[in-house]
N, C-alpha and C. Protein backbone atom coordinates (compact mmCIF):
# COMPACT_ATOMS: atom_id res chain seq x y z
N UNK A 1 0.81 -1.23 0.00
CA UNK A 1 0.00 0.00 0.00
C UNK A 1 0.84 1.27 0.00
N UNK A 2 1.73 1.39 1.09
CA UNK A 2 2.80 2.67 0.83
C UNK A 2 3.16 2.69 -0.83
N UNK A 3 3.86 2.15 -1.79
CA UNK A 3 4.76 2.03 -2.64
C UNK A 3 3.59 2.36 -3.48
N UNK A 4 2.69 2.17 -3.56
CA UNK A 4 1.24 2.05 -4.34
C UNK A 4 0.77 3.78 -4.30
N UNK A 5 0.55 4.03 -3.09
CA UNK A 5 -0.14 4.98 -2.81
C UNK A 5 1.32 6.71 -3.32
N UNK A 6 1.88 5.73 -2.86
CA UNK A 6 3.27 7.14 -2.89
C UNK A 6 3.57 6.87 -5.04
N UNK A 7 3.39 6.57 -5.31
CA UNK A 7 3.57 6.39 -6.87
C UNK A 7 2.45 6.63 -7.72
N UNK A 8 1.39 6.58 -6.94
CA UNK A 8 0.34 7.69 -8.23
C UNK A 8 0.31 8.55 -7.43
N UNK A 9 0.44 9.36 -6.15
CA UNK A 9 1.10 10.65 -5.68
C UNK A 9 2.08 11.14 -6.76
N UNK A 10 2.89 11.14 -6.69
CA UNK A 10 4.49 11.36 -7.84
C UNK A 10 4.42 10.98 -8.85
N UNK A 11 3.68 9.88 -9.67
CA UNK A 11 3.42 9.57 -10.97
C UNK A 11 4.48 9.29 -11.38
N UNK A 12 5.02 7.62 -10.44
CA UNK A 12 6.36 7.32 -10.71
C UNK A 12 5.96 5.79 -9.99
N UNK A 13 6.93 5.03 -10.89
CA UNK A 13 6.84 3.62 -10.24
C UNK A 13 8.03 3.23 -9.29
N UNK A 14 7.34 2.81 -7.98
CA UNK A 14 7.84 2.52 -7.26
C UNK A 14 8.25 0.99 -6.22
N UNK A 15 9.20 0.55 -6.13
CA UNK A 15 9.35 -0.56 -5.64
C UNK A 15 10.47 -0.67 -4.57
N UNK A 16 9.93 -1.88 -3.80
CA UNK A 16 11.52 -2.20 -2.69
C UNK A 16 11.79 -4.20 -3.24
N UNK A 17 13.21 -3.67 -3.67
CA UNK A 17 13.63 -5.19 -4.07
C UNK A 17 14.75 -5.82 -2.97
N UNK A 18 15.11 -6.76 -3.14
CA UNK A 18 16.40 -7.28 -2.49
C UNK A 18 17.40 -8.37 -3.50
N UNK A 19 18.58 -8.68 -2.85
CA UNK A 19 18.77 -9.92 -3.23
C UNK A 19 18.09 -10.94 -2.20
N UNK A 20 17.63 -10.54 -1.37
CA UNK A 20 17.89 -11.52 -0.24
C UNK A 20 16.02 -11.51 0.19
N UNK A 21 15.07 -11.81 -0.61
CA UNK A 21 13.77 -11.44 -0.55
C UNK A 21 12.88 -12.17 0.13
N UNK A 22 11.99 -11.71 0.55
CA UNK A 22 10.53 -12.57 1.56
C UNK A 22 10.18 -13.07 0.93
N UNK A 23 9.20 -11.65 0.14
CA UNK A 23 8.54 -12.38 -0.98
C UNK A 23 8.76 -12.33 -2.14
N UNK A 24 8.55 -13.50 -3.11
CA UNK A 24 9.20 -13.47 -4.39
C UNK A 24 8.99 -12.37 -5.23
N UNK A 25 8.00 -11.70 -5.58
CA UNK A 25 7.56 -10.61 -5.97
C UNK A 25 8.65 -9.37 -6.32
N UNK A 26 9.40 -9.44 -4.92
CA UNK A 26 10.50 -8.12 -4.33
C UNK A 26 11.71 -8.96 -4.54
N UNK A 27 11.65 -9.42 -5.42
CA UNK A 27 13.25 -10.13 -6.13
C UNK A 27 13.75 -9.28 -6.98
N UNK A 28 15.12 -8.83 -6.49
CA UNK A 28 16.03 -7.81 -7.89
C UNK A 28 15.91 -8.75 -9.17
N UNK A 29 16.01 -7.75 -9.64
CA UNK A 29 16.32 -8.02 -11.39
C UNK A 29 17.77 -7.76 -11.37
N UNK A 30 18.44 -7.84 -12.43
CA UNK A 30 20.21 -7.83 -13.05
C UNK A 30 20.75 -6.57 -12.43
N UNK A 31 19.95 -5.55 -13.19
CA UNK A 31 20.34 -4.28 -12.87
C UNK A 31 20.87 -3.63 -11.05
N UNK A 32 19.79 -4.33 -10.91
CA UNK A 32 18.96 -3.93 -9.62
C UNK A 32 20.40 -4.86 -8.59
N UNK A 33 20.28 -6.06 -8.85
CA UNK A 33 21.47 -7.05 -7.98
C UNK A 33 23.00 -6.24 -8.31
N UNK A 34 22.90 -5.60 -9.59
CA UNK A 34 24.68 -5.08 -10.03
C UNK A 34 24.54 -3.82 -8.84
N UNK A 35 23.56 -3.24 -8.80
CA UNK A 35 23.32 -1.83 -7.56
C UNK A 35 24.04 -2.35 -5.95
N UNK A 36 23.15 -3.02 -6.20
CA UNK A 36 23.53 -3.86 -4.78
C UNK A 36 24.72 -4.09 -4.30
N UNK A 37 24.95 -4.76 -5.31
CA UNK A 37 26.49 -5.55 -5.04
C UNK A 37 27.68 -4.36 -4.81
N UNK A 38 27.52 -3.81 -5.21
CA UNK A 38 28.45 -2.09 -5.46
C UNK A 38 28.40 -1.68 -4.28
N UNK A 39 26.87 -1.48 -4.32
CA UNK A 39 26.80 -0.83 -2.57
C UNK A 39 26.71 -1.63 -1.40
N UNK A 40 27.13 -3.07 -1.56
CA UNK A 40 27.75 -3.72 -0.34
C UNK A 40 29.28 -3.50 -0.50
N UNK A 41 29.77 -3.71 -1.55
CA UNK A 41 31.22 -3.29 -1.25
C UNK A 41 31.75 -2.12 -1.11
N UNK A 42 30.81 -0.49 -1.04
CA UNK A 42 30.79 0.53 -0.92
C UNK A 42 30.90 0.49 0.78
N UNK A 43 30.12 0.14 1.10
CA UNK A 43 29.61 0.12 2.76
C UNK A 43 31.05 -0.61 3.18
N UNK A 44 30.93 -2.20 2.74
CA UNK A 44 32.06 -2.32 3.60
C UNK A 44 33.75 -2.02 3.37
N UNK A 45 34.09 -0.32 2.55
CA UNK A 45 34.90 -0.34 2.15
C UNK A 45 34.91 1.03 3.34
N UNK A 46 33.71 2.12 2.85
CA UNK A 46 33.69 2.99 3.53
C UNK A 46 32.75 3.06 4.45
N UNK A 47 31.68 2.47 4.68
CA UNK A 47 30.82 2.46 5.62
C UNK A 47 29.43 2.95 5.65
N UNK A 48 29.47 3.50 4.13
CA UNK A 48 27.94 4.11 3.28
C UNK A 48 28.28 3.81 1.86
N UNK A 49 26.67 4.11 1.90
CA UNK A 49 25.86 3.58 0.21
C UNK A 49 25.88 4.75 -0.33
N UNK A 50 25.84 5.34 -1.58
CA UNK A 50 25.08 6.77 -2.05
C UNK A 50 24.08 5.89 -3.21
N UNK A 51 23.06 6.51 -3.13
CA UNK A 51 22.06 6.56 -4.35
C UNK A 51 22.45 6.73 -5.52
N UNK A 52 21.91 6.18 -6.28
CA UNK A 52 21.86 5.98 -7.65
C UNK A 52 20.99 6.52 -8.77
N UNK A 53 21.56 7.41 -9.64
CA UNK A 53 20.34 7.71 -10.90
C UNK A 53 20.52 7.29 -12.16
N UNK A 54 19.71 6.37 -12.84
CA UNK A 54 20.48 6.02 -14.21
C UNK A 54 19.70 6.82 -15.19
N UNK A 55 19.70 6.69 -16.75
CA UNK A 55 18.89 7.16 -17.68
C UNK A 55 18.49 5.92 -18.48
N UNK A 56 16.98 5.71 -18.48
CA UNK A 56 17.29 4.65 -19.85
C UNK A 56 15.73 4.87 -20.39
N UNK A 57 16.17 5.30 -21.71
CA UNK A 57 15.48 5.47 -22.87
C UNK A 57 14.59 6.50 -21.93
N UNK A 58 13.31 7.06 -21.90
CA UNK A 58 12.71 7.99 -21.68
C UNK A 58 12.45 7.77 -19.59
N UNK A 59 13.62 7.42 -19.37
CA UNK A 59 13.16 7.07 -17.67
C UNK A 59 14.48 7.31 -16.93
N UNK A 60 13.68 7.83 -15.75
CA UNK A 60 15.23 7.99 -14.68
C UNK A 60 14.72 6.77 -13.59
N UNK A 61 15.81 6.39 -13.80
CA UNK A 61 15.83 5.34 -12.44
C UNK A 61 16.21 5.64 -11.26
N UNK A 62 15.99 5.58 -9.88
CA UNK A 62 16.66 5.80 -8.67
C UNK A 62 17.23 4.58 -8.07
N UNK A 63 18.25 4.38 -7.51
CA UNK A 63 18.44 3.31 -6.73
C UNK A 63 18.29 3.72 -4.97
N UNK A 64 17.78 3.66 -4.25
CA UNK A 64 18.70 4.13 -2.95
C UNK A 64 18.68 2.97 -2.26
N UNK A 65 19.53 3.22 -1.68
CA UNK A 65 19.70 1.48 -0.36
C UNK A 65 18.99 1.98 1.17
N UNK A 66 18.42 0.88 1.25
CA UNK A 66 17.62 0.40 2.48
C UNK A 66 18.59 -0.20 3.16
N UNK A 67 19.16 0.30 4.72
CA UNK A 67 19.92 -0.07 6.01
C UNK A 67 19.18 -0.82 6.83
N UNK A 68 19.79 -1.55 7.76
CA UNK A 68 18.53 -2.18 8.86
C UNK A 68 19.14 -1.59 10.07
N UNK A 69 18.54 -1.29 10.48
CA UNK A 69 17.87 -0.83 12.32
C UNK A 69 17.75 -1.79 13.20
N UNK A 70 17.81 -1.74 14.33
CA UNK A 70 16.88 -2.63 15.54
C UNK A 70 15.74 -2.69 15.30
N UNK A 71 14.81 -1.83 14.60
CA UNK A 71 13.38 -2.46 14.42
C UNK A 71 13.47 -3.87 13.53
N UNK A 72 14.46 -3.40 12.56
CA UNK A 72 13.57 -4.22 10.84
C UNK A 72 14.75 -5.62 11.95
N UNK A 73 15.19 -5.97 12.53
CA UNK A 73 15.65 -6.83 12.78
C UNK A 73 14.61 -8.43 13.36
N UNK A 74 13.35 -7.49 14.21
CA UNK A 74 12.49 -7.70 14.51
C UNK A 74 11.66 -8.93 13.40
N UNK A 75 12.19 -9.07 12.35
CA UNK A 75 11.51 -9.32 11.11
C UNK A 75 12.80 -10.17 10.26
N UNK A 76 13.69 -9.47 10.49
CA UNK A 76 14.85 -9.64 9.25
C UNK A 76 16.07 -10.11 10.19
N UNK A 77 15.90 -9.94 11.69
CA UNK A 77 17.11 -10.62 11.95
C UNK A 77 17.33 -12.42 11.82
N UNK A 78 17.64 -13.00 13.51
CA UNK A 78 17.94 -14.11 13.54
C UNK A 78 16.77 -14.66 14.24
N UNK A 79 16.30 -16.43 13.91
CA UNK A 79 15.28 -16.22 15.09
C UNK A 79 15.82 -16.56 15.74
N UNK A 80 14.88 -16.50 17.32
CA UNK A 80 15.38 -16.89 18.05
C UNK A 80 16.13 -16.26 18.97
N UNK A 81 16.89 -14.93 18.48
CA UNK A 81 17.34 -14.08 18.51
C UNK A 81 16.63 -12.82 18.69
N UNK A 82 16.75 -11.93 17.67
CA UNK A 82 15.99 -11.00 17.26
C UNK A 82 14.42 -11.15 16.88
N UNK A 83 13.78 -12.12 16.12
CA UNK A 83 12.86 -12.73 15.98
C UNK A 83 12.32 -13.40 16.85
N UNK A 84 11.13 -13.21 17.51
CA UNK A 84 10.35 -14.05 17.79
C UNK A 84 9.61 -15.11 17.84
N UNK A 85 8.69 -15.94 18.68
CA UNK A 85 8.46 -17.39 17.80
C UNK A 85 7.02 -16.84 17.07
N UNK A 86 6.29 -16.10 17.84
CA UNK A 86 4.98 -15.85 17.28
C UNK A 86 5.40 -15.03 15.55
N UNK A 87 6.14 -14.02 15.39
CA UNK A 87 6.34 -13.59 14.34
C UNK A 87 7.29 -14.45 13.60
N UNK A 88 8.40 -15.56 13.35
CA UNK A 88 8.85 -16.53 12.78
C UNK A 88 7.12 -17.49 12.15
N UNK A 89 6.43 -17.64 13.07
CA UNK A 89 5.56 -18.55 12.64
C UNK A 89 4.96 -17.76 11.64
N UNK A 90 4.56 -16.89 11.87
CA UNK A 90 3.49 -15.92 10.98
C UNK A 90 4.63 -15.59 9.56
N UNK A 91 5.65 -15.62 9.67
CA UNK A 91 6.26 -15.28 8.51
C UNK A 91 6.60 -16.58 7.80
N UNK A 92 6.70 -17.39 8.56
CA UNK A 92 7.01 -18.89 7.68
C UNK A 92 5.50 -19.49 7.36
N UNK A 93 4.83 -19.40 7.78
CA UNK A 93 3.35 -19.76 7.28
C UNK A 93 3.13 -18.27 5.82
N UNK A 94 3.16 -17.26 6.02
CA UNK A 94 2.78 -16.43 4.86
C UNK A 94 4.33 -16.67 3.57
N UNK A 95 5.55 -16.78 4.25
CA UNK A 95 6.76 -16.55 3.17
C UNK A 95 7.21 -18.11 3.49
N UNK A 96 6.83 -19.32 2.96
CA UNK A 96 7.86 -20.46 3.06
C UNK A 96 9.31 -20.19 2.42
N UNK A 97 9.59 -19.61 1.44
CA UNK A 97 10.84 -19.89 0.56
C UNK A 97 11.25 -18.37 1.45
N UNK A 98 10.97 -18.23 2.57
CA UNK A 98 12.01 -16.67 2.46
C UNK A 98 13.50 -17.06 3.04
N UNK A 99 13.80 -15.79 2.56
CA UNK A 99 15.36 -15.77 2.81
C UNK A 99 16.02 -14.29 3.27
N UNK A 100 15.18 -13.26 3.73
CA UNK A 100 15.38 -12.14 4.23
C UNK A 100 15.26 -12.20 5.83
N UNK A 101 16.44 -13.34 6.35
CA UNK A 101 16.57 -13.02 7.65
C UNK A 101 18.24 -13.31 7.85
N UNK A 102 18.63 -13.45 8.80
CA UNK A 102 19.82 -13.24 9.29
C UNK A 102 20.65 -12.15 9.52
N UNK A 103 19.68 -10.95 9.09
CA UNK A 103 20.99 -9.85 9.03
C UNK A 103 20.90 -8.81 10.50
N UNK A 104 22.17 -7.89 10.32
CA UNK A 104 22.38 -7.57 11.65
C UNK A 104 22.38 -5.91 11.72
N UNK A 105 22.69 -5.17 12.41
CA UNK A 105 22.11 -3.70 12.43
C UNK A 105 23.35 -2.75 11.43
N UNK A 106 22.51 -1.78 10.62
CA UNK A 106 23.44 -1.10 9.38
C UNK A 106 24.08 -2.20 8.53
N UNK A 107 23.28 -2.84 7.85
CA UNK A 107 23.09 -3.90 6.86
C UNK A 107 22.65 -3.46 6.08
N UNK A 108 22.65 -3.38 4.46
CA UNK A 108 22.12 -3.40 3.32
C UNK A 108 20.96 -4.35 2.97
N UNK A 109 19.82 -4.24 3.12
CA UNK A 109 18.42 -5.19 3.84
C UNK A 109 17.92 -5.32 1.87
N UNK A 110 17.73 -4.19 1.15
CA UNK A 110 17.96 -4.06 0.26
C UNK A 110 17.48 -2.72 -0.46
N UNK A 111 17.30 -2.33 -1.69
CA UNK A 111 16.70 -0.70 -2.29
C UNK A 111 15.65 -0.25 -2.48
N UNK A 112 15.06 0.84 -2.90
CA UNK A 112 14.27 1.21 -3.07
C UNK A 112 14.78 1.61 -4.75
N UNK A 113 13.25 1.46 -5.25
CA UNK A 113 13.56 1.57 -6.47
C UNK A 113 12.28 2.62 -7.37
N UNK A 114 12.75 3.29 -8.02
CA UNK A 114 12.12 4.85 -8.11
C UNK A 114 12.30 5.69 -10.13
N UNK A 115 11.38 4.43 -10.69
CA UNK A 115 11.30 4.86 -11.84
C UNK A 115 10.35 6.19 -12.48
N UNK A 116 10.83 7.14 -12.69
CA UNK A 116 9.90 8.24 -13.43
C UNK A 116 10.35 8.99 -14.66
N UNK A 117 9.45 9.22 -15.63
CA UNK A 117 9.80 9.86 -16.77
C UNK A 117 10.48 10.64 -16.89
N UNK A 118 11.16 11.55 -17.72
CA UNK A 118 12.24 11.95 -17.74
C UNK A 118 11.10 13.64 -18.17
């Protein structure tokens, strides 16, 4: 609903992908994983991401990277850990194949992605 609602606001398509995704849906594409990968070795070279603008054919693309917090850990960390059993269950009953957990605080969780006409 956010990504939905904020993109016919702005009249721009909007998405959050990962490599590392819940739901399949929010799976990077090529482009999107080459972003990534840059800005994990950005972070762990210097310790930040910068955003991204590309051009292609009549569209600007945005990349920006999504960090994790102590909240999103709640969700995205470890279970057991950070995770809970009541919210592990509820996420493995709605996401069987996920794979957006293990990570730890100021992590690259994954981008936001921010296509609009030129």
């Amino acid at each position: 609903p956010l990504t939905d609602s904020m993109s016919m606001r702005l009249n721009a398509k909007i998405k959050r992908v990962s490599d590392k995704n819940r739901n399949p849906e929010n799976a990077a594409n090529v482009e999107e994983l080459a972003y990534i990968k840059q800005a994990k070795l950005d972070i762990s070279e210097n310790g930040n991401a910068s955003p991204q603008t590309i051009e292609k054919e009549s569209m600007i693309v945005g990349y920006y990277p999504i960090m994790t917090n102590q909240m999103c850990l709640q969700c995205h960390g470890n279970p057991g850990e950070n995770i809970d059993e009541e919210t592990l269950a509820r996420i493995d009953n709605l996401y069987p194949a996920d794979v957006a957990r293990g990570y730890g605080p100021n992590e690259l969780r994954g981008i936001w992605v921010v296509e609009m006409k030129k």
